[in-house]
C-alpha atoms as a PDB file:
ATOM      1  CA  UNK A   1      41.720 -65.566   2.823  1.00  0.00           C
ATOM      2  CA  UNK A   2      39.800 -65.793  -0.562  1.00  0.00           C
ATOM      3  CA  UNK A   3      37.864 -62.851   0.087  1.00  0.00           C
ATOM      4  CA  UNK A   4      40.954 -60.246   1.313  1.00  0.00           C
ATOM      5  CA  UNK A   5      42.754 -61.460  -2.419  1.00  0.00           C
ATOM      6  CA  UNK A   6      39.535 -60.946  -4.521  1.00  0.00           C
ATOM      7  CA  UNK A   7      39.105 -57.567  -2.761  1.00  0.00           C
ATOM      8  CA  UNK A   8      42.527 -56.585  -3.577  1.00  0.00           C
ATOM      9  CA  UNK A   9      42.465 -57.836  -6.966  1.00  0.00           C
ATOM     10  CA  UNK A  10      38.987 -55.644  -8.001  1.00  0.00           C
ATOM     11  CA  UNK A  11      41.098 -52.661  -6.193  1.00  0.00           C
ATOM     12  CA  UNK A  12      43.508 -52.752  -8.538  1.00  0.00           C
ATOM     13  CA  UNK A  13      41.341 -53.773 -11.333  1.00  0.00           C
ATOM     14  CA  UNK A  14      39.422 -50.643 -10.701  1.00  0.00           C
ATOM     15  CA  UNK A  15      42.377 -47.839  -9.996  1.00  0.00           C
ATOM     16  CA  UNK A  16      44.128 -49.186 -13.903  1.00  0.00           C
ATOM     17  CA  UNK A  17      40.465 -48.620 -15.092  1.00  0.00           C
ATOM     18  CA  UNK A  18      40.085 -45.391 -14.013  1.00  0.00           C
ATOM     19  CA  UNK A  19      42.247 -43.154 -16.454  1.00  0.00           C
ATOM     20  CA  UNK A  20      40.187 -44.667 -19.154  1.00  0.00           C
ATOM     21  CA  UNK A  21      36.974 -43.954 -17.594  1.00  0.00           C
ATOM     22  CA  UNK A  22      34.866 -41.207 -19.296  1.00  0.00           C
ATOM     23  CA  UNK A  23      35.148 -37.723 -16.928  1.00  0.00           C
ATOM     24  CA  UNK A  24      31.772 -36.302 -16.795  1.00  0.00           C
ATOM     25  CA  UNK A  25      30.287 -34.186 -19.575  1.00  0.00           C
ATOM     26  CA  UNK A  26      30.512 -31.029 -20.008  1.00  0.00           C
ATOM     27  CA  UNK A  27      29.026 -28.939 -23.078  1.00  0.00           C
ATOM     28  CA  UNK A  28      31.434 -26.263 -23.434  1.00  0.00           C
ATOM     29  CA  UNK A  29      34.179 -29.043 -24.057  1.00  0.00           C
ATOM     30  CA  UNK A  30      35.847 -27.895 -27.430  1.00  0.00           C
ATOM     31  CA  UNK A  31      36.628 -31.619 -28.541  1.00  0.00           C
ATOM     32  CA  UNK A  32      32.672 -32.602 -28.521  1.00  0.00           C
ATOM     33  CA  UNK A  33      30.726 -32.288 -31.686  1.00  0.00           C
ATOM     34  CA  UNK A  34      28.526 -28.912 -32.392  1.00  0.00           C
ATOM     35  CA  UNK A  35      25.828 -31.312 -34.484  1.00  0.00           C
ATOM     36  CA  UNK A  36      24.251 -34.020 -34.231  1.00  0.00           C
ATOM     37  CA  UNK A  37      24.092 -36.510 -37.058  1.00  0.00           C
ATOM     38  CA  UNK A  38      21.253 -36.046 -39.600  1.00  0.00           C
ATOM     39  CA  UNK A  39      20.893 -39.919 -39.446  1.00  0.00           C
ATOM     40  CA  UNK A  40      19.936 -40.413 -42.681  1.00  0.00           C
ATOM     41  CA  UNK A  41      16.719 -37.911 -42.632  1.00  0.00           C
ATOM     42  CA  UNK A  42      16.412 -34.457 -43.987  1.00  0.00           C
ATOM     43  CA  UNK A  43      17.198 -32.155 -40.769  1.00  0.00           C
ATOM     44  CA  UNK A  44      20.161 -31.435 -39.111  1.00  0.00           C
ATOM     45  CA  UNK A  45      20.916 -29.621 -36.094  1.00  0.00           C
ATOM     46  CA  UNK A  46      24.012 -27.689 -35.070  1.00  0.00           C
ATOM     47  CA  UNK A  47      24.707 -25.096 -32.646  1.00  0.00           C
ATOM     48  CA  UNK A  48      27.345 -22.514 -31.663  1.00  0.00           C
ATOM     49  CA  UNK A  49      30.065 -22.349 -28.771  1.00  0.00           C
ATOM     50  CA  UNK A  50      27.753 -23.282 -25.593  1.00  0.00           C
ATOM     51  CA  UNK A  51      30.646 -20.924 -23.455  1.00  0.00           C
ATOM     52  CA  UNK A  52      28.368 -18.161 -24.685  1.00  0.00           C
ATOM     53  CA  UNK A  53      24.643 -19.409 -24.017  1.00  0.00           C
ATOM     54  CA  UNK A  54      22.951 -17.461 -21.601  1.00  0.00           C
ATOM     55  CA  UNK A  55      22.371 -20.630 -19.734  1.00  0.00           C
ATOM     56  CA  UNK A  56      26.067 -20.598 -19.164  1.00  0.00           C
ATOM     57  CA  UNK A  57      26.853 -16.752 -18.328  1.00  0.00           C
ATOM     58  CA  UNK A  58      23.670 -15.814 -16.888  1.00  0.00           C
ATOM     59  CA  UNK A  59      22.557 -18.942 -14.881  1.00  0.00           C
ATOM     60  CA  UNK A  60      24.048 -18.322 -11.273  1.00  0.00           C
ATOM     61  CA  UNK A  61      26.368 -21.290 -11.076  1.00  0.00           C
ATOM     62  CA  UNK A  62      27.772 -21.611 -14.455  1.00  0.00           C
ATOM     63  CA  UNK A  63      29.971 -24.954 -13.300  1.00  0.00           C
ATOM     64  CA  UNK A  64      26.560 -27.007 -12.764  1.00  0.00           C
ATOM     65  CA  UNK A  65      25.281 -25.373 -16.064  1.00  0.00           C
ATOM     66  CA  UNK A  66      28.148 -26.779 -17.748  1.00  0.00           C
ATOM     67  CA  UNK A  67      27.356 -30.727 -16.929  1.00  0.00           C
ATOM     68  CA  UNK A  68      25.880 -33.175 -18.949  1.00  0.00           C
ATOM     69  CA  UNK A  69      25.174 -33.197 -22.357  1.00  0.00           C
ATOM     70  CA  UNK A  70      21.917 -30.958 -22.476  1.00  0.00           C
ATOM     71  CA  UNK A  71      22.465 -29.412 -25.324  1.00  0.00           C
ATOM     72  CA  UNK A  72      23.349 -32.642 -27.488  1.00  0.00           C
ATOM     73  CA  UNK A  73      19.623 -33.816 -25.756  1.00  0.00           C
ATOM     74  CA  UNK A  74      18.014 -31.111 -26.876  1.00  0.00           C
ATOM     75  CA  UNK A  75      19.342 -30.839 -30.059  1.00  0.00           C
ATOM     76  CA  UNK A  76      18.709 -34.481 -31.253  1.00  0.00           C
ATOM     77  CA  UNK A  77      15.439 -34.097 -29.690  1.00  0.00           C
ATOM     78  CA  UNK A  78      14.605 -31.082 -31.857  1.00  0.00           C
ATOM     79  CA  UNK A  79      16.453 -33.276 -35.086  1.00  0.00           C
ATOM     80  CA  UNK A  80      13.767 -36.033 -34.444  1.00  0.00           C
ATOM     81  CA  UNK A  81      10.633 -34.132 -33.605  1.00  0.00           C
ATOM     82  CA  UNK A  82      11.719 -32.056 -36.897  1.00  0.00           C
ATOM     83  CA  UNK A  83      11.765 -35.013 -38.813  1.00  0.00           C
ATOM     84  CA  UNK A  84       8.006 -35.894 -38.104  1.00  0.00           C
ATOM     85  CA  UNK A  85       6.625 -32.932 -39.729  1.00  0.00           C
ATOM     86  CA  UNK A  86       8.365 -32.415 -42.552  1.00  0.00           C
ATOM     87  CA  UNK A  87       6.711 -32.955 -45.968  1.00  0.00           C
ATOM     88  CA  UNK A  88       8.286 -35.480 -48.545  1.00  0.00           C
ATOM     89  CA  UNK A  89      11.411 -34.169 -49.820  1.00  0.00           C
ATOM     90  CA  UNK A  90      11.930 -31.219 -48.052  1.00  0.00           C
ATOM     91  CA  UNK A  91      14.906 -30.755 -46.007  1.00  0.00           C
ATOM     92  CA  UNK A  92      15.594 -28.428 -42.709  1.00  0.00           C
ATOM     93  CA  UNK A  93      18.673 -26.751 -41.502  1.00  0.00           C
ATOM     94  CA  UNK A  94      18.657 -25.446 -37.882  1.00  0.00           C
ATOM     95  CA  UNK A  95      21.819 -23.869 -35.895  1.00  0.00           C
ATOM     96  CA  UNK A  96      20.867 -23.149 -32.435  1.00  0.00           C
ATOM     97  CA  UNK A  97      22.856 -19.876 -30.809  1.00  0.00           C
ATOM     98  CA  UNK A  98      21.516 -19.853 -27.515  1.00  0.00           C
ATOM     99  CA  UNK A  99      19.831 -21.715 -25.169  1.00  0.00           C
ATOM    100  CA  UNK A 100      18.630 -20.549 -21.906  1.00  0.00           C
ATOM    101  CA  UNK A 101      16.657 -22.881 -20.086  1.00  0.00           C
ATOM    102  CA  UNK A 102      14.005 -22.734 -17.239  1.00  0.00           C
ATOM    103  CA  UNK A 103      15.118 -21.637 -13.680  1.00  0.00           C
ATOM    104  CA  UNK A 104      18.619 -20.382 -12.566  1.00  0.00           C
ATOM    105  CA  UNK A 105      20.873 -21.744  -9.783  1.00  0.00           C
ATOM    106  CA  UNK A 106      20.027 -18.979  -6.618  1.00  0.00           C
ATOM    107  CA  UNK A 107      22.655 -17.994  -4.414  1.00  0.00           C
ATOM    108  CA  UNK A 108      21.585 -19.760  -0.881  1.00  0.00           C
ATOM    109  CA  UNK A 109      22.527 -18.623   2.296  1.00  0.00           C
ATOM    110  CA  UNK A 110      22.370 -22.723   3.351  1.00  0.00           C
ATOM    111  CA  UNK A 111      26.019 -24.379   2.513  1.00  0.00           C
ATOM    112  CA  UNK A 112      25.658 -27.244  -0.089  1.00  0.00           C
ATOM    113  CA  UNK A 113      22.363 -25.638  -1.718  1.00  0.00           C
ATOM    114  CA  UNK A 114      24.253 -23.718  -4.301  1.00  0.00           C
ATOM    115  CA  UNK A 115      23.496 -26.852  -6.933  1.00  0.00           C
ATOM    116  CA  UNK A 116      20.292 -26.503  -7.041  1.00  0.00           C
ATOM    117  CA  UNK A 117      18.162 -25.006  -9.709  1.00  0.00           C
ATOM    118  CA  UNK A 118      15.532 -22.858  -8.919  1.00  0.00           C
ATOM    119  CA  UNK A 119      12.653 -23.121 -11.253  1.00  0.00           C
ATOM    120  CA  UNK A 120      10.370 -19.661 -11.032  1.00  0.00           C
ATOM    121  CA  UNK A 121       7.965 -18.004 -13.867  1.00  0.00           C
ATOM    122  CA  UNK A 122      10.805 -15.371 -13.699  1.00  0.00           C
ATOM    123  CA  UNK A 123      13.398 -17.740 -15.348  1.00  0.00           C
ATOM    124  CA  UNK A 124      11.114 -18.868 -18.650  1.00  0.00           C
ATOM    125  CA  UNK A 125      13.103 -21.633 -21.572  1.00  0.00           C
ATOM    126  CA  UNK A 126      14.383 -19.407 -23.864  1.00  0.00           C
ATOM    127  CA  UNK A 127      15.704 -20.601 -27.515  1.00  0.00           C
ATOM    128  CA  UNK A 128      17.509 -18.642 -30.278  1.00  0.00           C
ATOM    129  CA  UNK A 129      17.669 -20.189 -33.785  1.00  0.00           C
ATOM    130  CA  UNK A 130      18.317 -20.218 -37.517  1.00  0.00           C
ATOM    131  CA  UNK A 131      16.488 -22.244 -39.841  1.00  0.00           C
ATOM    132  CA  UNK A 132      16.806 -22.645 -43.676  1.00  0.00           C
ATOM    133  CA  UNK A 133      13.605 -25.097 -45.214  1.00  0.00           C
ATOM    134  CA  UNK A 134      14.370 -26.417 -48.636  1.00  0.00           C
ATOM    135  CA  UNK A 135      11.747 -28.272 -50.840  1.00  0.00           C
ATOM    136  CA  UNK A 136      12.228 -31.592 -52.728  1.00  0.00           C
ATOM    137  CA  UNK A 137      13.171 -29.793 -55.495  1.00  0.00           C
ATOM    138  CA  UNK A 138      16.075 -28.041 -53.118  1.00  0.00           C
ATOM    139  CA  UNK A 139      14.576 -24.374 -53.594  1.00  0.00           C
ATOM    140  CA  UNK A 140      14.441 -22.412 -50.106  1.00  0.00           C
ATOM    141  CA  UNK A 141      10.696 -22.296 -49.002  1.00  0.00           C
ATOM    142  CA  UNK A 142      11.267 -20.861 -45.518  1.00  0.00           C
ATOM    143  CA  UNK A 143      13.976 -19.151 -43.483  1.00  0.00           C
ATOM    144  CA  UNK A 144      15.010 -16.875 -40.646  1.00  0.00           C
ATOM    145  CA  UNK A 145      15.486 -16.460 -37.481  1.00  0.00           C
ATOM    146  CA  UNK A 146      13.548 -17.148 -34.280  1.00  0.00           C
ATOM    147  CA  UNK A 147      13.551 -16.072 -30.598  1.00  0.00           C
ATOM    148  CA  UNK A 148      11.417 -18.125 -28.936  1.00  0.00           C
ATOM    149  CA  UNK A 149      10.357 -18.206 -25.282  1.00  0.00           C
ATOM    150  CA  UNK A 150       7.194 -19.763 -22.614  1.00  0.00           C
ATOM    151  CA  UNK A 151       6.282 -17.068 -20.873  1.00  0.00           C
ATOM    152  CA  UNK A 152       3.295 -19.935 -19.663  1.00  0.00           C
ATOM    153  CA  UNK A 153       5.840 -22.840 -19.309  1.00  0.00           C
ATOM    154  CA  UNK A 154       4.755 -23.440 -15.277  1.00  0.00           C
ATOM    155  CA  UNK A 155       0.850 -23.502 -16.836  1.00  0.00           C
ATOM    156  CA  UNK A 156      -1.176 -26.392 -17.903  1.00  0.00           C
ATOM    157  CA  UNK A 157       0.148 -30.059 -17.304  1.00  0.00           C
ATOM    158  CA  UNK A 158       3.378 -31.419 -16.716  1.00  0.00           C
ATOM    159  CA  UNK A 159       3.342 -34.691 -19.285  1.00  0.00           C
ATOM    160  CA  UNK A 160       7.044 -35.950 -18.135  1.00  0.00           C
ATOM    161  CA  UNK A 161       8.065 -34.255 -14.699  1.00  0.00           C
ATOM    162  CA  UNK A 162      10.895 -36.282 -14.615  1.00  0.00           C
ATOM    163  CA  UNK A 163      12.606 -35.116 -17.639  1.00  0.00           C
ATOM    164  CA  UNK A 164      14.722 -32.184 -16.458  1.00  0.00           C
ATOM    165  CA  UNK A 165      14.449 -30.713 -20.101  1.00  0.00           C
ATOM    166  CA  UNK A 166      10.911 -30.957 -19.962  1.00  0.00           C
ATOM    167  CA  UNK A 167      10.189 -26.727 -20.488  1.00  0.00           C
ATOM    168  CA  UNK A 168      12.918 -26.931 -23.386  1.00  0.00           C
ATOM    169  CA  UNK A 169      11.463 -29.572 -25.708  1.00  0.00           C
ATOM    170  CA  UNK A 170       7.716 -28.096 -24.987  1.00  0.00           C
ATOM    171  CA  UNK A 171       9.180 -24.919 -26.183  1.00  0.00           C
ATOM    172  CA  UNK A 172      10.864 -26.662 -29.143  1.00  0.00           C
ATOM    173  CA  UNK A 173       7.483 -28.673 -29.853  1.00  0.00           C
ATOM    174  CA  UNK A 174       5.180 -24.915 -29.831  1.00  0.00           C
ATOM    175  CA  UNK A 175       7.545 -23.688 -32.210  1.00  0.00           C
ATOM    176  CA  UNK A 176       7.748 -27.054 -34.956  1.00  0.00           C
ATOM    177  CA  UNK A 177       3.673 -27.105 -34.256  1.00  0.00           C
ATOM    178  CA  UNK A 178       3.497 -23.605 -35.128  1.00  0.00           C
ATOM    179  CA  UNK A 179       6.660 -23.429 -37.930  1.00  0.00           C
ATOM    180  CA  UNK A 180       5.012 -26.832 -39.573  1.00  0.00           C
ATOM    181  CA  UNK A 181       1.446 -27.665 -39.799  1.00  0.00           C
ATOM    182  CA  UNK A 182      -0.042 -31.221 -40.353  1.00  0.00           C
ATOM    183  CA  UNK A 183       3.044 -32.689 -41.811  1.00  0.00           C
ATOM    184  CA  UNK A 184       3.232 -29.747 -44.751  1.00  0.00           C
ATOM    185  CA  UNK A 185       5.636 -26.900 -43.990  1.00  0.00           C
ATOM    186  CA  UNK A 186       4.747 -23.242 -44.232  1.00  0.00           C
ATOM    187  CA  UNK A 187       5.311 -21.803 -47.657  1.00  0.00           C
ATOM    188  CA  UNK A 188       5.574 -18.239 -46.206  1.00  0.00           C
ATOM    189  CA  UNK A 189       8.004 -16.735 -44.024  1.00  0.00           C
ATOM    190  CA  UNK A 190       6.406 -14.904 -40.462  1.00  0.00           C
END
């Protein structure tokens, strides 16, 4: 008789617990944040309306593109690889304005399939940013804009291939290797 009660009793434990739980994520949700704190260090990260990323309106199933918290990933990823290769003092604005990441959700002609993404050298990360670069003595040193893409991204060896934003950070890690060298930021705008 113990168990039937105990049963019943983490039933109803569980349905009064479930308004509170936390729906899944979803990036185009107008009450999350568009930055992610600067933590103390000298970059910060923000981004525009996800709704309009090409990962959204061009991806094939724009309902799976919409879960999780991808962009918030990426962005904090970018915020803390940033970080490392900045020269003392200096200080880095970014805004992100579109993200399209590798592969796109393929229509199927098999029922259930329609979730999965499809990752091709046709669908290649793609990344649109500003950046403003201040030095320690807060005069700009660098700016613009950048478009960056991996043609290559399916080349050369997979380090994580269980990160599903694997092709995203490598693209973000070309660009900060190529933006920044050796810890000391480029003085010159490309």
């Amino acid at each position: 008789m113990k168990a039937p009660a105990l049963l019943l009793t983490a039933l109803v434990a569980l349905a009064t617990a479930a308004p509170g739980m936390a729906a899944p994520k979803n990036v185009t949700d107008p009450g999350l944040p568009r930055s992610v704190p600067a933590d103390g260090g000298a970059v910060s990260v923000s981004w525009t309306d996800p709704a309009q990323f090409s990962e959204i309106k061009y991806s094939g199933n724009r309902w799976e593109s919409e879960r999780g918290t991808w962009v918030t990933q990426l962005a904090t990823y970018l915020r803390d690889e940033a970080g490392q290769r900045l020269a003392r003092g200096q200080t880095l604005d970014v805004t992100i304005s579109d993200i399209d990441r590798a592969g796109r959700y393929e229509p199927t002609v098999r029922s259930g399939m329609n979730d999965i993404r499809i990752v091709k050298d046709l669908y290649p990360p793609r990344m649109t940013l500003t950046f403003t670069l201040k030095g320690a003595d807060g005069q700009v040193v660098a700016e613009g804009e950048r478009k960056l893409v991996d043609h290559a991204f399916l080349m050369g060896t997979q380090i994580n291939n269980t990160d599903n934003l694997r092709y995203e950070k490598r693209l973000i890690d070309d660009w900060l290797r190529k933006e920044f060298r050796s810890g000391a930021a480029l003085t010159a705008t490309p």
